[in-house]
Protein backbone atom coordinates (compact mmCIF):
# COMPACT_ATOMS: atom_id res chain seq x y z
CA UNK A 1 87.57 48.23 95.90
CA UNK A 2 90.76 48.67 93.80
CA UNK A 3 92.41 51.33 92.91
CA UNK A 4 95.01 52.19 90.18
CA UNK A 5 95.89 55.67 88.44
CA UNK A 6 99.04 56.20 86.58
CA UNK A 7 100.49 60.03 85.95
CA UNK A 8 103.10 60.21 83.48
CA UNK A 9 104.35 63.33 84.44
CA UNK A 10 105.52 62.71 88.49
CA UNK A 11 106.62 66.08 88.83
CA UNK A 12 102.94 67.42 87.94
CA UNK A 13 101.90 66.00 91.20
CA UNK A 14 104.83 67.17 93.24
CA UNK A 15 104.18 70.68 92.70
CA UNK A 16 100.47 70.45 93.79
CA UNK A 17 101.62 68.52 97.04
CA UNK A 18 104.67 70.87 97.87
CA UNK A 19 102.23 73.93 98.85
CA UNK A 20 100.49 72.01 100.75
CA UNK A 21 103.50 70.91 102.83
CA UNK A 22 102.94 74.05 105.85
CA UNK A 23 98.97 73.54 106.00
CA UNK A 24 98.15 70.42 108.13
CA UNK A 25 98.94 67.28 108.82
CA UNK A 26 96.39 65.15 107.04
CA UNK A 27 95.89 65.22 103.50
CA UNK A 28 92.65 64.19 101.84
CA UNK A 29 92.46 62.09 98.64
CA UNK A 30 89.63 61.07 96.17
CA UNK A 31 90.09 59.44 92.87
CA UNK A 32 87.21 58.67 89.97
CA UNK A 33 87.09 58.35 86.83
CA UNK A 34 86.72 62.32 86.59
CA UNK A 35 90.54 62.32 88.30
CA UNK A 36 92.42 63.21 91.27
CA UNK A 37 91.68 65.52 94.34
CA UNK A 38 93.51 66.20 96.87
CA UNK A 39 92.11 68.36 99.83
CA UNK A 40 94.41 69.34 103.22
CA UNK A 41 93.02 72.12 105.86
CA UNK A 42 95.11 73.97 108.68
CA UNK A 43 93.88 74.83 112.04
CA UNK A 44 90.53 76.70 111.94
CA UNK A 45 90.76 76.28 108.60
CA UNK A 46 93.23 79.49 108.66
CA UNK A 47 94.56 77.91 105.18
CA UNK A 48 92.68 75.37 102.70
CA UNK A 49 94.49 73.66 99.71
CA UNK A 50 92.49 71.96 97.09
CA UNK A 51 94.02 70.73 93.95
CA UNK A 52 92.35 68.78 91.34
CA UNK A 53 93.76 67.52 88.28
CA UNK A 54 91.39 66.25 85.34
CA UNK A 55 91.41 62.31 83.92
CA UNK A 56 93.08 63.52 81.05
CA UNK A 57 96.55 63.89 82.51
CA UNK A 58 96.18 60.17 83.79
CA UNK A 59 97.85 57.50 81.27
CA UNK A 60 95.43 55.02 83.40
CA UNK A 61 92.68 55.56 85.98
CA UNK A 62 91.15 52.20 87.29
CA UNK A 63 88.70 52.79 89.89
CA UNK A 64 85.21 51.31 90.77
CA UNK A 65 83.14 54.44 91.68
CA UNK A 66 84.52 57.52 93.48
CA UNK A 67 87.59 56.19 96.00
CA UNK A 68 88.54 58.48 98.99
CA UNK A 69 92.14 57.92 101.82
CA UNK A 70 93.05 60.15 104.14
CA UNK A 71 96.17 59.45 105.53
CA UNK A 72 99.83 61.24 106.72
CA UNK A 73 100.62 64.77 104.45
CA UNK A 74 104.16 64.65 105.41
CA UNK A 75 104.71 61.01 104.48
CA UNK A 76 103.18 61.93 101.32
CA UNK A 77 105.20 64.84 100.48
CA UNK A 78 108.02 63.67 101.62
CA UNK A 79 108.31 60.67 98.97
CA UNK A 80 107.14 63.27 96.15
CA UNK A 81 110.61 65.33 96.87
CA UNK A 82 112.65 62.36 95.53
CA UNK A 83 111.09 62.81 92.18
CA UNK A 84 112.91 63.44 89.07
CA UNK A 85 112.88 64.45 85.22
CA UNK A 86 111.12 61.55 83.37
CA UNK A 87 109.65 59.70 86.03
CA UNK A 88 106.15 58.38 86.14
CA UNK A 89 103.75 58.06 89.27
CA UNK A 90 101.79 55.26 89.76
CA UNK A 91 99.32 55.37 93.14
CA UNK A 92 97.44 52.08 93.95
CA UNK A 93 95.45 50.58 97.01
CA UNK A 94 96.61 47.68 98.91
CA UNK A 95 93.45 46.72 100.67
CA UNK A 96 95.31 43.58 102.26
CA UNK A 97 97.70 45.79 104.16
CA UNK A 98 95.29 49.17 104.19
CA UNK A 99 97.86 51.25 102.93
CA UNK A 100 97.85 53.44 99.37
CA UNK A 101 101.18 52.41 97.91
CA UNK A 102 102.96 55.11 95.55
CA UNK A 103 105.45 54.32 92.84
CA UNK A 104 108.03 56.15 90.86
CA UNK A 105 109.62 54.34 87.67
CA UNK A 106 111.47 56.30 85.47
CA UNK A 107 112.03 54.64 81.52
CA UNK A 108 115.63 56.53 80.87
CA UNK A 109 116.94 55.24 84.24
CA UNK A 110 115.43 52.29 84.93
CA UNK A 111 114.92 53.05 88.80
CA UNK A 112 112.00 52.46 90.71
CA UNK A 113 110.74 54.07 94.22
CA UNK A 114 108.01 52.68 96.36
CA UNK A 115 106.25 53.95 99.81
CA UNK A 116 103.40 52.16 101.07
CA UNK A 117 101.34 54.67 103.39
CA UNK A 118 99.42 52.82 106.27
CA UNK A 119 95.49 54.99 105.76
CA UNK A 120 93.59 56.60 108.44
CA UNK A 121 90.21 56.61 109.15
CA UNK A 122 88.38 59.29 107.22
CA UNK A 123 86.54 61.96 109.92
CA UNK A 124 82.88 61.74 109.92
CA UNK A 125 82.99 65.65 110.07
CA UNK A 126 85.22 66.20 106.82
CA UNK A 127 84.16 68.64 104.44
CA UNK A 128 85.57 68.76 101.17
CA UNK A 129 87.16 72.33 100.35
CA UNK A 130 86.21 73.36 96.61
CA UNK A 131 88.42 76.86 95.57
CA UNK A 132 85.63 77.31 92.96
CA UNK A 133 82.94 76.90 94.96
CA UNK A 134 84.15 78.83 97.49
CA UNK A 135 85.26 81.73 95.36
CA UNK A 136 81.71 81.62 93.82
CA UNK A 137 79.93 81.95 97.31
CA UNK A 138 82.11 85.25 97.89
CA UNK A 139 82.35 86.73 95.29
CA UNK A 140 78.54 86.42 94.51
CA UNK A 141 77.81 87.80 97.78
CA UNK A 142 76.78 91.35 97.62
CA UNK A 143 77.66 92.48 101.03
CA UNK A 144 81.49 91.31 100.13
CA UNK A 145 83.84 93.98 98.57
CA UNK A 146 85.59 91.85 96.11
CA UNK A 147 88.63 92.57 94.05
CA UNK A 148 90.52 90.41 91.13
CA UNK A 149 92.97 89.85 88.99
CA UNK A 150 94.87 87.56 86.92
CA UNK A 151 99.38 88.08 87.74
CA UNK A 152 102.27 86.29 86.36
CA UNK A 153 103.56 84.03 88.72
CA UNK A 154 107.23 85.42 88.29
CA UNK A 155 105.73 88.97 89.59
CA UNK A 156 104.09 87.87 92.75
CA UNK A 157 106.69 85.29 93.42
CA UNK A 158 109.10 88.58 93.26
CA UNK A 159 106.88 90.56 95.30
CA UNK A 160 106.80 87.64 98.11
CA UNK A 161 110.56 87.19 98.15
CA UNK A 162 110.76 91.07 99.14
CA UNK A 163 108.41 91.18 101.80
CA UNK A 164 110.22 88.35 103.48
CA UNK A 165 113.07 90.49 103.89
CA UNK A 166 110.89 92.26 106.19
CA UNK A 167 109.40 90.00 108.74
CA UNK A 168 106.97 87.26 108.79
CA UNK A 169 103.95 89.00 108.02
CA UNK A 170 102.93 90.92 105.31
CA UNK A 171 100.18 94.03 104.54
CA UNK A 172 98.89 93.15 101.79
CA UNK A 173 96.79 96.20 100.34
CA UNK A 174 94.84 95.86 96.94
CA UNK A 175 93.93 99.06 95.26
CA UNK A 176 92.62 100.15 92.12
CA UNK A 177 96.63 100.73 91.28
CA UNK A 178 97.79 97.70 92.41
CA UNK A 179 98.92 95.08 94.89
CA UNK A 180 101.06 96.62 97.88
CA UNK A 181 102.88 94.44 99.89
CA UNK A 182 104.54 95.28 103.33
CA UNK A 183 106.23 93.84 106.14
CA UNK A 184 108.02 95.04 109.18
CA UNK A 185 109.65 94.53 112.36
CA UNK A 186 111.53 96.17 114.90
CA UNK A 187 114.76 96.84 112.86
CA UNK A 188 113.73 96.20 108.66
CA UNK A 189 110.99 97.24 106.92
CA UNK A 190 110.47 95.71 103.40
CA UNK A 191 108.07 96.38 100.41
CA UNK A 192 107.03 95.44 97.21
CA UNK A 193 104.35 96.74 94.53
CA UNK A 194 102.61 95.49 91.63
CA UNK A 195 101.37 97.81 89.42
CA UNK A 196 97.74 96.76 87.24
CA UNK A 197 99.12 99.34 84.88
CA UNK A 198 101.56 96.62 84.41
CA UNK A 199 101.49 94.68 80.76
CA UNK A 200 101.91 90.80 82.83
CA UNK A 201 98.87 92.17 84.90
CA UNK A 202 95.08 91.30 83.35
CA UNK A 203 91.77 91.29 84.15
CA UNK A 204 91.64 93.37 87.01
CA UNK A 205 88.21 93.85 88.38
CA UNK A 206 86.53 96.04 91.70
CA UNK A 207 83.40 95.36 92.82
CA UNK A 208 80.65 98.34 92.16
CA UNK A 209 81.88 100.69 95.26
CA UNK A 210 85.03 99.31 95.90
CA UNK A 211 88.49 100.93 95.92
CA UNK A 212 90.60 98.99 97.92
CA UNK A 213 90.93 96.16 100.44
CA UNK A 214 93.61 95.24 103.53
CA UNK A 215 94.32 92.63 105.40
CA UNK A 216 97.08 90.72 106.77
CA UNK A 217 98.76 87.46 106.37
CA UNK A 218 101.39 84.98 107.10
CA UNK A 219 104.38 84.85 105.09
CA UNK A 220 104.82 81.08 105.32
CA UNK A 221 101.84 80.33 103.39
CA UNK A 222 101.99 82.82 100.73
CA UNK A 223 106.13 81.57 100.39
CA UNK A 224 104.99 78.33 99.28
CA UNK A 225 102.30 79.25 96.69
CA UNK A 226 104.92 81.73 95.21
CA UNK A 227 106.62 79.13 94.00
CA UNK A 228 103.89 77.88 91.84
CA UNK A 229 104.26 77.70 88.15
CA UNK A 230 106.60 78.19 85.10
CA UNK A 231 107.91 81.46 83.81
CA UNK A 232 104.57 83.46 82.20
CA UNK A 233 101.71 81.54 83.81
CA UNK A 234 99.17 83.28 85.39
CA UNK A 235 97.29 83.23 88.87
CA UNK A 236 94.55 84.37 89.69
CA UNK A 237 93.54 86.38 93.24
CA UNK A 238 90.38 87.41 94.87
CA UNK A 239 91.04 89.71 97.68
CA UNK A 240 87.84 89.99 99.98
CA UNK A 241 87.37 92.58 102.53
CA UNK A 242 85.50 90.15 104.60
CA UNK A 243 86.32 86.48 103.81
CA UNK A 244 89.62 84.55 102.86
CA UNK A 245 92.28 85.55 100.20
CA UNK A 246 91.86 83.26 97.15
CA UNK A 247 94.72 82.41 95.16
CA UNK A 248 93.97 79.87 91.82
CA UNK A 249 96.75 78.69 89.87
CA UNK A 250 95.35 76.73 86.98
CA UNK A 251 97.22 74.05 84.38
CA UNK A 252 96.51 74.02 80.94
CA UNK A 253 97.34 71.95 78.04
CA UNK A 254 99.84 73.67 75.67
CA UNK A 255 98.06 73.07 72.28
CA UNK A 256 94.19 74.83 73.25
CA UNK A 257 95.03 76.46 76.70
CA UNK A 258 92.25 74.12 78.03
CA UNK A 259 92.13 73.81 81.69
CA UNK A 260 93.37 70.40 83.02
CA UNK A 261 93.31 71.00 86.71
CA UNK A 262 94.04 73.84 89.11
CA UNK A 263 95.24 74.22 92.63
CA UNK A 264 93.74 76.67 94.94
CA UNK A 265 94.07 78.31 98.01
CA UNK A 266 91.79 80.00 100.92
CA UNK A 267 94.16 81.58 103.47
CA UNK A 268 92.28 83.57 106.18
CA UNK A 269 93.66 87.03 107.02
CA UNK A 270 95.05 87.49 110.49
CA UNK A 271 93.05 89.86 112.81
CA UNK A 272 94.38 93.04 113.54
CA UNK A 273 95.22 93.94 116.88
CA UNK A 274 93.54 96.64 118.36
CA UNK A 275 95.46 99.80 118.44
């Protein structure tokens, strides 16, 4: 089988690897003529990334049926931090050598950067993480008390950088006022709050005899996905009193607001200790 896609905006696919960079080791890949996924669990699946970005942000997607690596996340990543304004991605299979090789060109400079990434074997037991699917199965579920809502990125990415000043965990509490965020340790104490009374707030639903919902998680995970986004976007959270927190940031062409791809998140709340 070969393989060939080319992305004309590199950075597009940096920022759907970087928060992905404190989740595993082994990143997940599959590539048709629908586009790119990329899938990468944590231990005990305490955090699950899935990104997916649709064929039409692909200058060129060569593929004979639905193609699938698995190989290093760090190697990966680490070659996507070299990009820069203007260059291009090109990702391509050297079955000869069994690695994926990916390329950076950019026009204005005229530089190239290549890494050729030896593949693993893909685990028998994988199971591909889908946020949609798995935000559907909660929030569908009856017995769940499910909140939502849609915040700019600039406002949770605030809220984050305060409760780091705290500790390395953080309360998060979601009310029918808003999102409360706390952390503590022995000597600082730091919190943030989001109002839904706020105008970059929207959407904000409760499920039918809910009013709030607690649970606590670790800072490292949420720092990453706070970084998500331009100025004004939006993302989208499901808090569930018993399942994952779901966090959805979604790209969209400028011109309709059409959804292009997304990349989601399932980070499992820590269990309290018993008091």
């Amino acid at each position: 089988m070969t393989m060939e896609i080319q992305l004309e905006d590199a950075k597009l696919m940096k920022t759907i690897i970087d928060p992905m960079i404190p989740v595993g080791e082994d990143i997940f890949i599959e590539i048709s003529d629908n586009g790119f996924r990329a899938n990468c669990k944590g231990i005990a699946n305490a955090w699950s990334a899935d990104a997916v970005l649709s064929s039409v942000k692909f200058n060129k997607i060569e593929v004979d049926g639905t193609a699938r690596y698995y190989l290093k996340l760090k190697d990966f990543a680490d070659f996507m931090k070299t990009v820069q304004n203007n260059d291009q991605l090109t990702i391509r299979e050297n079955e000869e050598k069994g690695t994926l090789e990916l390329i950076l060109h950019s026009d204005q400079t005229q530089m190239t950067k290549k890494i050729a990434i030896r593949l693993q074997q893909i685990p028998e037991n994988l199971k591909i993480f889908d946020t949609l699917e798995i935000r559907k199965k909660h929030t569908s579920n009856p017995n769940l008390r499910t909140s939502s809502s849609e915040i700019q990125t600039d406002l949770f990415s605030q809220a984050i950088k305060a409760a780091e000043l705290g500790g390395n965990e953080v309360v998060i509490n979601n009310s029918t006022e808003g999102l409360h965020f706390e952390a503590a340790e022995t000597n600082k104490n730091a919190e943030a709050f989001i109002s839904y009374s706020s105008e970059y707030v929207k959407n904000v639903e409760f499920q039918e005899g809910t009013t709030a919902c607690e649970a606590i998680y670790k800072l490292e995970y949420l720092r990453h996905i706070s970084r998500i986004g331009k100025s004004g976007d939006n993302l989208s959270l499901w808090m569930l009193h018993e399942g994952p927190l779901i966090l959805l940031y979604s790209f969209q062409e400028d011109a309709d607001k059409t959804q292009v791809g997304y990349i989601g998140f399932a980070i499992a709340p820590r269990v309290k200790p018993d008091e």
